[in-house]
Structure formats: C-alpha cells, structure tokens
Protein backbone atom coordinates (compact mmCIF):
# COMPACT_ATOMS: atom_id res chain seq x y z
CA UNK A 1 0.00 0.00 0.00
CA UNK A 2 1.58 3.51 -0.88
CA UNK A 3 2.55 5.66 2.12
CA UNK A 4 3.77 9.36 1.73
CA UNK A 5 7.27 9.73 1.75
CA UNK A 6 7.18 12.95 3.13
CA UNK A 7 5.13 15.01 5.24
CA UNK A 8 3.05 18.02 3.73
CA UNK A 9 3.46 21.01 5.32
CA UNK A 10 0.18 23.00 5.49
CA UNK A 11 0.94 25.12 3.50
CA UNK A 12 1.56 23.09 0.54
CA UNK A 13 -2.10 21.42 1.68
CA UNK A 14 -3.64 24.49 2.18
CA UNK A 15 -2.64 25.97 -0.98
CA UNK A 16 -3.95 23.13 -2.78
CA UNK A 17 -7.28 23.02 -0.95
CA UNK A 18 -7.63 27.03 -2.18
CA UNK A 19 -9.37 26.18 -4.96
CA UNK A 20 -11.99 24.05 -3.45
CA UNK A 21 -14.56 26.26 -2.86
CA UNK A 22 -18.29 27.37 -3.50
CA UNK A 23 -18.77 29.75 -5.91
CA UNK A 24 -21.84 32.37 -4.89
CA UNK A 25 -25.04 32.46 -7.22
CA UNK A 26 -24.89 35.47 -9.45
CA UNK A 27 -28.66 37.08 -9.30
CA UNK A 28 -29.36 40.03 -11.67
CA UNK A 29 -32.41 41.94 -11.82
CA UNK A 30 -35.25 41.07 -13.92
CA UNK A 31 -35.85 43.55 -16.63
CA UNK A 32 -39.60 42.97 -17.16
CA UNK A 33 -40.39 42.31 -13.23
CA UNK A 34 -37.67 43.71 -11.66
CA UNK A 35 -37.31 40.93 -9.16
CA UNK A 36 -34.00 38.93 -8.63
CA UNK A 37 -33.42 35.80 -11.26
CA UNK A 38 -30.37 33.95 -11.75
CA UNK A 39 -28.45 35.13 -14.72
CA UNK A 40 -28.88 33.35 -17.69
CA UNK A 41 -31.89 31.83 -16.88
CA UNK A 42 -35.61 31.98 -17.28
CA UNK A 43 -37.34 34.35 -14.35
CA UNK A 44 -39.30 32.47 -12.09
CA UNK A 45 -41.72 35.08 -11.40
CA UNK A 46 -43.04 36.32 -15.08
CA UNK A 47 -41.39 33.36 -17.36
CA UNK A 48 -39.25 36.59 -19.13
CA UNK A 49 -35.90 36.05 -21.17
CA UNK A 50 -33.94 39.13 -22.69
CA UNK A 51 -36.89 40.87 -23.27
CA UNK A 52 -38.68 38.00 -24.75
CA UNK A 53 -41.68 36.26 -23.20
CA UNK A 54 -40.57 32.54 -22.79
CA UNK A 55 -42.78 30.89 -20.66
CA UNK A 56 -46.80 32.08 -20.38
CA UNK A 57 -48.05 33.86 -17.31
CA UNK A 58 -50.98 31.57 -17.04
CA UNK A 59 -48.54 28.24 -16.57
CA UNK A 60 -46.32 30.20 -13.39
C-alpha cells in the first residue's frame, strides 16, 4: 500500500485546498419584473428572457 514519503506542510495542503470552494449564485435583476433571477436563466416570477416572453403567465 503507498505511504507518503514525506510530510506536507500546510501550506503546501492548504494551498492546494484554495481552490476548493463554492462559488456564490450570481442574481441580476429582472428587466420585465424587476425581481432577482439567476443570470442566464428563465425568471421564475413572469417566465421573461432578454426581453422576450418565454414561458406564459398563465402556466407560473
């Protein structure tokens, strides 16, 4: 079975690990409704899409 030869320091872990994070959901604000959406995505709220109608009111 392998075994490290060495012992990593932590900051040779650490700095590794740096990149292992969550990224935070980028909201904008809805053009049409003017609530918060996720970007590049359909709004929730009035089924909008770069000015375009996507979804209909009546199915939301």
């Amino acid at each position: 079975m392998p075994v490290p030869k060495k012992k990593r320091s932590r900051r040779k872990g650490r700095s590794r690990r740096a990149h292992q994070k969550l990224d935070v959901a980028q909201y904008i604000e809805c053009p049409n409704c003017k609530k918060a959406m996720a970007s590049h995505c359909v709004c929730e709220f009035c089924g909008h899409y770069k000015g375009k109608e996507i979804i209909r009111s009546e199915m939301l």
